[in-house]
C-alpha atoms as a PDB file:
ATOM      1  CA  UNK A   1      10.805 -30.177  30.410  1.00  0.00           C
ATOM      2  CA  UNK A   2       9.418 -28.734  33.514  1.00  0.00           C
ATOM      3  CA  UNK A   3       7.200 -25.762  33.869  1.00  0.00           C
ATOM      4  CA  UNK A   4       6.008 -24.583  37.634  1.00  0.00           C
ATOM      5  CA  UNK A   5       2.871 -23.166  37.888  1.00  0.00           C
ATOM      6  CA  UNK A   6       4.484 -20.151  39.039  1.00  0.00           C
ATOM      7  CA  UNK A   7       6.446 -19.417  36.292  1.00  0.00           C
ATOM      8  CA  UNK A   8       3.376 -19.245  34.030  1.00  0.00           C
ATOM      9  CA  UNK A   9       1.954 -17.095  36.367  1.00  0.00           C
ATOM     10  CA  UNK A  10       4.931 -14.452  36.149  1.00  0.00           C
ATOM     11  CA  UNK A  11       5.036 -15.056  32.648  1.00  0.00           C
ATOM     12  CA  UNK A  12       0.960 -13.779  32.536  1.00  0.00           C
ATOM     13  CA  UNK A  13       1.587 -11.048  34.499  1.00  0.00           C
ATOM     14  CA  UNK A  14       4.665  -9.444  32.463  1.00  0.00           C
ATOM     15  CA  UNK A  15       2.614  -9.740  29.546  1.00  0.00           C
ATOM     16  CA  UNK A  16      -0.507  -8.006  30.926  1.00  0.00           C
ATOM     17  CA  UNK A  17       1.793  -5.467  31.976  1.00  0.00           C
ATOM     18  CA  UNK A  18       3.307  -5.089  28.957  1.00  0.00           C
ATOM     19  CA  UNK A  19      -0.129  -4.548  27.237  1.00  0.00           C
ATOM     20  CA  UNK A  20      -1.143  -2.337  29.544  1.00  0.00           C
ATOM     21  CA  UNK A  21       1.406   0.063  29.085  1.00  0.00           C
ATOM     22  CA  UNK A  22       0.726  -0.106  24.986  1.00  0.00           C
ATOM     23  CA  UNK A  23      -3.381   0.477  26.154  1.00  0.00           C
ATOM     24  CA  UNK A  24      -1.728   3.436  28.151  1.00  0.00           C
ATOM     25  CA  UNK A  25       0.375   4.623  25.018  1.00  0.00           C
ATOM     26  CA  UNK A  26      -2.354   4.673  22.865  1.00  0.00           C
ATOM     27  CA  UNK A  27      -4.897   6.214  25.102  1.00  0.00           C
ATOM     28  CA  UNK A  28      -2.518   9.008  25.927  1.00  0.00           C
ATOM     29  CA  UNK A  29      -1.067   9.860  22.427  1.00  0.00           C
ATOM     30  CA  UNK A  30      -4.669   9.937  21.080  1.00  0.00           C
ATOM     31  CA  UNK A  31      -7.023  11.197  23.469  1.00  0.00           C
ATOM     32  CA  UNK A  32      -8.763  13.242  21.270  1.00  0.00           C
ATOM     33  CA  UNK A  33      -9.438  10.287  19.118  1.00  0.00           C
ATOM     34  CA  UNK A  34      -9.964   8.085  22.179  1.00  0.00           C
ATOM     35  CA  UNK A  35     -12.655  10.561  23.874  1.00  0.00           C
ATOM     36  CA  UNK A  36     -14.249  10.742  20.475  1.00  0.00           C
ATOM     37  CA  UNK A  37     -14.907   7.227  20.288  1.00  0.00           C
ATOM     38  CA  UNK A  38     -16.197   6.967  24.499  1.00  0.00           C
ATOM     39  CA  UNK A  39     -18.892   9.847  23.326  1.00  0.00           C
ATOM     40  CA  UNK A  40     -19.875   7.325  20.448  1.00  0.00           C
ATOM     41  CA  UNK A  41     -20.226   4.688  23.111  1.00  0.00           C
ATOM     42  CA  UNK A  42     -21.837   6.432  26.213  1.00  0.00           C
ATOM     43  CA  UNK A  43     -24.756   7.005  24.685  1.00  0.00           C
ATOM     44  CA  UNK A  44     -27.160   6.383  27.445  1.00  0.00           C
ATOM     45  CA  UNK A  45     -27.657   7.271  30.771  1.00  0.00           C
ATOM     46  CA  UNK A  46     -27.190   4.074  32.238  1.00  0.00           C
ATOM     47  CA  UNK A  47     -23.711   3.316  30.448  1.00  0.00           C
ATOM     48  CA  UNK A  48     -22.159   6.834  32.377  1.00  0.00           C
ATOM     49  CA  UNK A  49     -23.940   5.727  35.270  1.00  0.00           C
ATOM     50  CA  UNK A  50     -22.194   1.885  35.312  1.00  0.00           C
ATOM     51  CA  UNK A  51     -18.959   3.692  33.766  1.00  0.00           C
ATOM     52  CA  UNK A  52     -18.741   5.977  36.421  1.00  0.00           C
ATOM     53  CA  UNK A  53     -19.579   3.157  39.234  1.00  0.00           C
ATOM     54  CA  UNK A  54     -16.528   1.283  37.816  1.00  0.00           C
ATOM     55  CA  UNK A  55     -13.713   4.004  38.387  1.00  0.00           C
ATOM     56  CA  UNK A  56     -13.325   1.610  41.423  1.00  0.00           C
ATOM     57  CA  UNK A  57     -13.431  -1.968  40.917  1.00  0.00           C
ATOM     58  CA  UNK A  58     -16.840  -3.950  40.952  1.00  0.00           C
ATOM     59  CA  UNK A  59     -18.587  -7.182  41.182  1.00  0.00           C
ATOM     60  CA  UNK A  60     -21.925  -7.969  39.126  1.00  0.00           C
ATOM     61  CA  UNK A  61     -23.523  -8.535  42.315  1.00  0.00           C
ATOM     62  CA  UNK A  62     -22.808  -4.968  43.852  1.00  0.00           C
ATOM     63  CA  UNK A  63     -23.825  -3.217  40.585  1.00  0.00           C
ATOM     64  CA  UNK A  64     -26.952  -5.521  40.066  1.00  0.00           C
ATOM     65  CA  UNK A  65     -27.872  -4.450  43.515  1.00  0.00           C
ATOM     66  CA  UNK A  66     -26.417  -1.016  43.221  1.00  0.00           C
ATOM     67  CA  UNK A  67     -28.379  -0.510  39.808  1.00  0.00           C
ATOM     68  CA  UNK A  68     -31.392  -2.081  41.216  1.00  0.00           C
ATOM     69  CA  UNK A  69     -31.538  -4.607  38.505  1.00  0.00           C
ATOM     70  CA  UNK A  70     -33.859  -7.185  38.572  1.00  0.00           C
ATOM     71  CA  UNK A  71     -31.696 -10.427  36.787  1.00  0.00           C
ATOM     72  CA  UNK A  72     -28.146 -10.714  35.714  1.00  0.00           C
ATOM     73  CA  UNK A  73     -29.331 -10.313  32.047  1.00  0.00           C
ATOM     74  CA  UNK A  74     -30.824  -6.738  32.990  1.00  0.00           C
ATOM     75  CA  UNK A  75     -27.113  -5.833  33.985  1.00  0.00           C
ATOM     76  CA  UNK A  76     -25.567  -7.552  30.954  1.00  0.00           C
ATOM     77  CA  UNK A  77     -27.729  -5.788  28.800  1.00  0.00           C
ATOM     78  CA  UNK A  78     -25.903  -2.626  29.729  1.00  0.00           C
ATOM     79  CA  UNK A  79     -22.269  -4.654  30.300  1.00  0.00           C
ATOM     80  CA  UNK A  80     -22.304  -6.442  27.556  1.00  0.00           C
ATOM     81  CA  UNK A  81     -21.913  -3.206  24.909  1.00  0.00           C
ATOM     82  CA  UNK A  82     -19.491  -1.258  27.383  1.00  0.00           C
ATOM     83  CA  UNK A  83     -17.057  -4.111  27.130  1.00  0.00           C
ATOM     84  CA  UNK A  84     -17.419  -4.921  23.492  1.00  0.00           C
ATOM     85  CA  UNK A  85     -16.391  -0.968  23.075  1.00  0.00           C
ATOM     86  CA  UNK A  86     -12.897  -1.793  25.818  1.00  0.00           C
ATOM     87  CA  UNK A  87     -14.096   0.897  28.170  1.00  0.00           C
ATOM     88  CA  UNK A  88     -14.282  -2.195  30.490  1.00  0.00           C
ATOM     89  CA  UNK A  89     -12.911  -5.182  31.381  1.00  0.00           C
ATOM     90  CA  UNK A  90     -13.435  -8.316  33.829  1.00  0.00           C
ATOM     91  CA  UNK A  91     -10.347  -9.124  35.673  1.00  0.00           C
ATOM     92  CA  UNK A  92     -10.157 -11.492  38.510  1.00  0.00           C
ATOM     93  CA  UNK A  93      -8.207 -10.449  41.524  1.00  0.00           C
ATOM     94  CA  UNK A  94      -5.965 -12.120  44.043  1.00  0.00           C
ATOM     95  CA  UNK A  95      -8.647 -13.605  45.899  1.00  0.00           C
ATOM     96  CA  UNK A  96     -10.554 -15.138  42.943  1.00  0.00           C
ATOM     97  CA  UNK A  97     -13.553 -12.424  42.973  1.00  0.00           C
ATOM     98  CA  UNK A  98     -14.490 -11.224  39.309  1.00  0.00           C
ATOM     99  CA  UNK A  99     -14.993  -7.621  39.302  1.00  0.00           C
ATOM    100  CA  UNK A 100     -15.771  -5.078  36.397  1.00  0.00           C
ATOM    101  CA  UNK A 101     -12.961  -1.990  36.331  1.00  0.00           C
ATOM    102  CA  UNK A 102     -12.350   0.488  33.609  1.00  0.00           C
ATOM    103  CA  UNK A 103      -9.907  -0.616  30.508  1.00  0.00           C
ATOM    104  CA  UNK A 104      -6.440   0.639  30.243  1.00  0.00           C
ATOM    105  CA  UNK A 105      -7.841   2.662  27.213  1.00  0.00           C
ATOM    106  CA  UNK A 106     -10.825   4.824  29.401  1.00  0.00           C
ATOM    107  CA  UNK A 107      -7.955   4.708  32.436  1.00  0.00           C
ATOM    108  CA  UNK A 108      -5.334   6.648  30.434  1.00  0.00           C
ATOM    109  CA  UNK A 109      -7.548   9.555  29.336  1.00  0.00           C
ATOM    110  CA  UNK A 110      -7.025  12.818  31.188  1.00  0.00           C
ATOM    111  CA  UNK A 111      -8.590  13.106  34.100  1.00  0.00           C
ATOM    112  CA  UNK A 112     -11.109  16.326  32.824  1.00  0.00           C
ATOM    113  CA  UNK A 113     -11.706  14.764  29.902  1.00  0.00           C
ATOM    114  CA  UNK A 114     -13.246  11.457  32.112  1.00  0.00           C
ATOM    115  CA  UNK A 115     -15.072  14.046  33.894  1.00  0.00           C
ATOM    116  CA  UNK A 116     -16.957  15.552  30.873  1.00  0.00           C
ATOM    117  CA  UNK A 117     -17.913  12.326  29.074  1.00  0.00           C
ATOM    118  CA  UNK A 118     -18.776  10.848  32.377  1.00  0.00           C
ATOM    119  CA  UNK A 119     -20.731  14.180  33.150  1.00  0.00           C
ATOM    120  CA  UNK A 120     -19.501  14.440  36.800  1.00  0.00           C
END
């Protein structure tokens, strides 16, 4: 049996879709439940900061330099719990570069409601 590379690849991306419309789902028919567990997790200054950095896609160099960070372990120190919690994920785009974005779950929360937690 053959498999192309290609077909893999289509494969991966109908199932990340699919998942993201469930993360979507969820996020939407329990956003009060949802923003209740952000507020558990933003509880520092620096998390909304990096959280609200990350509505557009970004690499750990911009935010270590953004962030004025001193090592990569001063940036995963505040990464490192934010993406334990799913309010964000590393994804890799077309051209190979590994950025940091907001998860489906954060994503699918009304839009005043990611204003208020994010305090902005």
């Amino acid at each position: 049996m053959e498999v192309s590379s290609q077909s893999l690849q289509d494969e991966l991306v109908a199932i990340k879709d699919r998942l993201g419309a469930i993360e979507t789902i969820q996020s939407i028919s329990n956003a009060t439940v949802v923003e209740r567990y952000v507020r558990e997790h933003l509880t520092t200054l620096k998390a909304k900061q990096i959280m609200r950095e990350c509505a557009e896609p970004r690499t750990r160099s911009h935010l270590t330099s953004h962030f004025r960070f001193n090592s990569g372990p001063a940036l995963d120190h505040h990464l490192k719990p934010l993406r334990e919690a799913d309010l964000l994920r590393k994804t890799v785009q077309e051209n190979r570069t590994i950025v940091y974005e907001w998860s489906k779950l954060f994503r699918g929360l009304p839009k005043s409601t990611v204003k208020k937690v994010l305090g902005g």
